[in-house]
C-alpha atoms as a PDB file:
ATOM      1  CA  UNK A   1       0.000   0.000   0.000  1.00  0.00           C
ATOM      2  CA  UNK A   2       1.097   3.331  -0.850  1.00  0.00           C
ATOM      3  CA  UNK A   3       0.061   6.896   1.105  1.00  0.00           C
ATOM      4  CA  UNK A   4       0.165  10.299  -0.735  1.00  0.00           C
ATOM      5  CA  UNK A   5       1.175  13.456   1.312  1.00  0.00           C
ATOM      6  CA  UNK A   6       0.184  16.085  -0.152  1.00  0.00           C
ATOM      7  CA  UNK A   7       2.399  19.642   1.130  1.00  0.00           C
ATOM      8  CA  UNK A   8       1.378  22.952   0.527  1.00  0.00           C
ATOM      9  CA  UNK A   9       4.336  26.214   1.334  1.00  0.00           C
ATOM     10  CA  UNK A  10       2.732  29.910   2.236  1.00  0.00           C
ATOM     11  CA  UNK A  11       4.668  32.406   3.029  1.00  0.00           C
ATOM     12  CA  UNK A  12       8.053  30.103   3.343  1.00  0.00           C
ATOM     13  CA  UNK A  13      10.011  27.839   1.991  1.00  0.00           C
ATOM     14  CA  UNK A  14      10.348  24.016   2.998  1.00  0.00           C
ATOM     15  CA  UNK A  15      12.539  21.577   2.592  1.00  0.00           C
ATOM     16  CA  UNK A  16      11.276  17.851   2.737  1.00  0.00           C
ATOM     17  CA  UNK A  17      13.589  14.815   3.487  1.00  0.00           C
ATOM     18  CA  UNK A  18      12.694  11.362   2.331  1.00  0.00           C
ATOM     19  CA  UNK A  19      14.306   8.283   3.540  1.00  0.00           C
ATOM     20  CA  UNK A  20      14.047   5.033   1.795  1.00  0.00           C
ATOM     21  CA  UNK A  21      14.929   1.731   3.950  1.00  0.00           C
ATOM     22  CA  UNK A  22      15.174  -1.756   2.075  1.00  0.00           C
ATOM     23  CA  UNK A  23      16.062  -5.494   3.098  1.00  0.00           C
ATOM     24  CA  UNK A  24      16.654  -8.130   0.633  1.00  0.00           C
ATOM     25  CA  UNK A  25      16.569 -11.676   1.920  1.00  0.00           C
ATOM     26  CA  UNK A  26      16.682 -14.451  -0.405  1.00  0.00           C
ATOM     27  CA  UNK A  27      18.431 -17.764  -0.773  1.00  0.00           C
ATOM     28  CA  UNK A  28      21.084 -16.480  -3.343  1.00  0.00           C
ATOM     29  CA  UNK A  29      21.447 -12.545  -1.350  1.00  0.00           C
ATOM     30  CA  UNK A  30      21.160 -10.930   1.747  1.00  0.00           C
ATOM     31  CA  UNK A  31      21.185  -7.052   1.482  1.00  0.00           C
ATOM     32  CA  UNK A  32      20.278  -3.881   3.680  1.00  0.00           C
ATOM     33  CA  UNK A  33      20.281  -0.505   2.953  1.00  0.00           C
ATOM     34  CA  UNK A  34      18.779   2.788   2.661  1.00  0.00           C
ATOM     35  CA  UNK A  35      18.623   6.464   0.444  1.00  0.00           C
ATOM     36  CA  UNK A  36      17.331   9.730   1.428  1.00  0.00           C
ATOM     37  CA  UNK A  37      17.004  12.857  -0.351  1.00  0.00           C
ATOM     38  CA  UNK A  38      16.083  16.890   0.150  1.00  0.00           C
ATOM     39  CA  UNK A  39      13.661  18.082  -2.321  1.00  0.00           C
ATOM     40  CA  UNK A  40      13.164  22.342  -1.943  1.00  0.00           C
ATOM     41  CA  UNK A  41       9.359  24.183  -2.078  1.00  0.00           C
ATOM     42  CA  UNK A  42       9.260  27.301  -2.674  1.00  0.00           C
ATOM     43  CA  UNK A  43       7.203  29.312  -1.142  1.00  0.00           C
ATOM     44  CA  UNK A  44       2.891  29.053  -2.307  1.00  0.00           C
ATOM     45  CA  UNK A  45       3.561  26.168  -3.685  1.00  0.00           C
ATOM     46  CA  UNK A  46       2.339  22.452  -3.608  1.00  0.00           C
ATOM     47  CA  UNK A  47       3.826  19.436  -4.098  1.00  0.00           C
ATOM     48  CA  UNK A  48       2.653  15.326  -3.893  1.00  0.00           C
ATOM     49  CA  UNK A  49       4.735  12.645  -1.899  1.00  0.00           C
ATOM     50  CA  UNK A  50       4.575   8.529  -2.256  1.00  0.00           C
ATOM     51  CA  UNK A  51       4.988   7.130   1.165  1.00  0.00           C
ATOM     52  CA  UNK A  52       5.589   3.378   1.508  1.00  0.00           C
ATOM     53  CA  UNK A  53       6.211   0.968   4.660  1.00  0.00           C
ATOM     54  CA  UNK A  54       9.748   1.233   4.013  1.00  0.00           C
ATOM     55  CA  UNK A  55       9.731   5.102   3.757  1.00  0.00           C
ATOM     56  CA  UNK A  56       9.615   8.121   6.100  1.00  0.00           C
ATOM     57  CA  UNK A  57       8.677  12.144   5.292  1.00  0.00           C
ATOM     58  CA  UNK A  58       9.757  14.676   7.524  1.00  0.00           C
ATOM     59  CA  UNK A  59       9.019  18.366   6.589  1.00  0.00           C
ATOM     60  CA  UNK A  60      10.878  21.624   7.546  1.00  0.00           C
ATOM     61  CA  UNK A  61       9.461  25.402   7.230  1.00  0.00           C
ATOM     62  CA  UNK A  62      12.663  26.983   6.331  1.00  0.00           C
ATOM     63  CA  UNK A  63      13.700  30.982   7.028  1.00  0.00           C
ATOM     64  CA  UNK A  64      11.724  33.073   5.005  1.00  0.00           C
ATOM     65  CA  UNK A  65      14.311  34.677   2.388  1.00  0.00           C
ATOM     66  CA  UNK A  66      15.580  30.769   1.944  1.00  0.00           C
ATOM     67  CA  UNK A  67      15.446  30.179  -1.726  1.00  0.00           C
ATOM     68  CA  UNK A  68      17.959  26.732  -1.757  1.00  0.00           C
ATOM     69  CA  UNK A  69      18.632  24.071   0.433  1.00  0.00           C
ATOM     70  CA  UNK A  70      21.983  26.147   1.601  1.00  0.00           C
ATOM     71  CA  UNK A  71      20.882  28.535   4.535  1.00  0.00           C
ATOM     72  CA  UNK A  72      24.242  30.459   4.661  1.00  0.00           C
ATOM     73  CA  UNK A  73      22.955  33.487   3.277  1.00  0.00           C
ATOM     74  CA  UNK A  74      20.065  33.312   5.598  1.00  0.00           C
ATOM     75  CA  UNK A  75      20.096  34.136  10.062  1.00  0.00           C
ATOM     76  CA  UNK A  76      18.395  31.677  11.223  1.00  0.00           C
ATOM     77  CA  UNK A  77      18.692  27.915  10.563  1.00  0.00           C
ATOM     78  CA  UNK A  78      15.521  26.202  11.887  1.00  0.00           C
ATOM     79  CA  UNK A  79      12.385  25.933  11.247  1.00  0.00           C
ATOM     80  CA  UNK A  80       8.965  24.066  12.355  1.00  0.00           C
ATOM     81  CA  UNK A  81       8.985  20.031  11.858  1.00  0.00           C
ATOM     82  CA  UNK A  82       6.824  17.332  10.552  1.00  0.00           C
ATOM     83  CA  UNK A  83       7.181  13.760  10.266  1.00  0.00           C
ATOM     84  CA  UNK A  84       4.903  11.222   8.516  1.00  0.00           C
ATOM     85  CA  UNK A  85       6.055   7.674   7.679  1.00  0.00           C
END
C-alpha cells in the first residue's frame, strides 16, 4: 500500500527529506540498505509525496528569504517540523 502526502508552502520555503529503507533476503542474497534525499518548495507552492512501509517524510518550514537548500545566506537555521512515515 502506498500513502500520498500532499504539502502545501505559504509564506516560506520548505525543505522535505525522504528516507528510503530496504532489506533483501533471499536464498542467493542478503542485502540492507537505505537512500534519502532533500527536495526544496518554494514558497505558495504544492507538491505530492509517495509514502511506503519502508519510507519516512519529515518536513521543515525553512527561514523566510531561503530560496535553496543552503541557509548560509540566511540568520536563522531552523524551522517548524513534521514527520509522517
Amino acid at each position: 500500500m502506498t500513502t500520498t502526502v500532499t504539502i502545501k508552502t505559504h509564506s516560506r520555503p520548505a525543505v522535505v527529506d525522504t528516507h528510503n529503507y530496504y532489506s533483501i533476503n533471499t536464498p542467493t542474497q542478503v542485502s540492507q540498505g537505505s537512500s534519502s534525499s532533500s527536495d526544496f518548495l518554494a514558497p505558495d507552492s504544492e507538491r505530492q509525496f509517495v509514502v511506503t512501509d519502508t519510507q519516512t517524510v519529515s518536513v521543515r518550514e525553512l527561514p523566510e528569504g531561503a530560496t535553496d537548500l543552503h541557509l548560509s545566506h540566511v540568520g536563522a537555521t531552523c524551522g517548524n517540523t513534521s514527520s509522517v512515515g
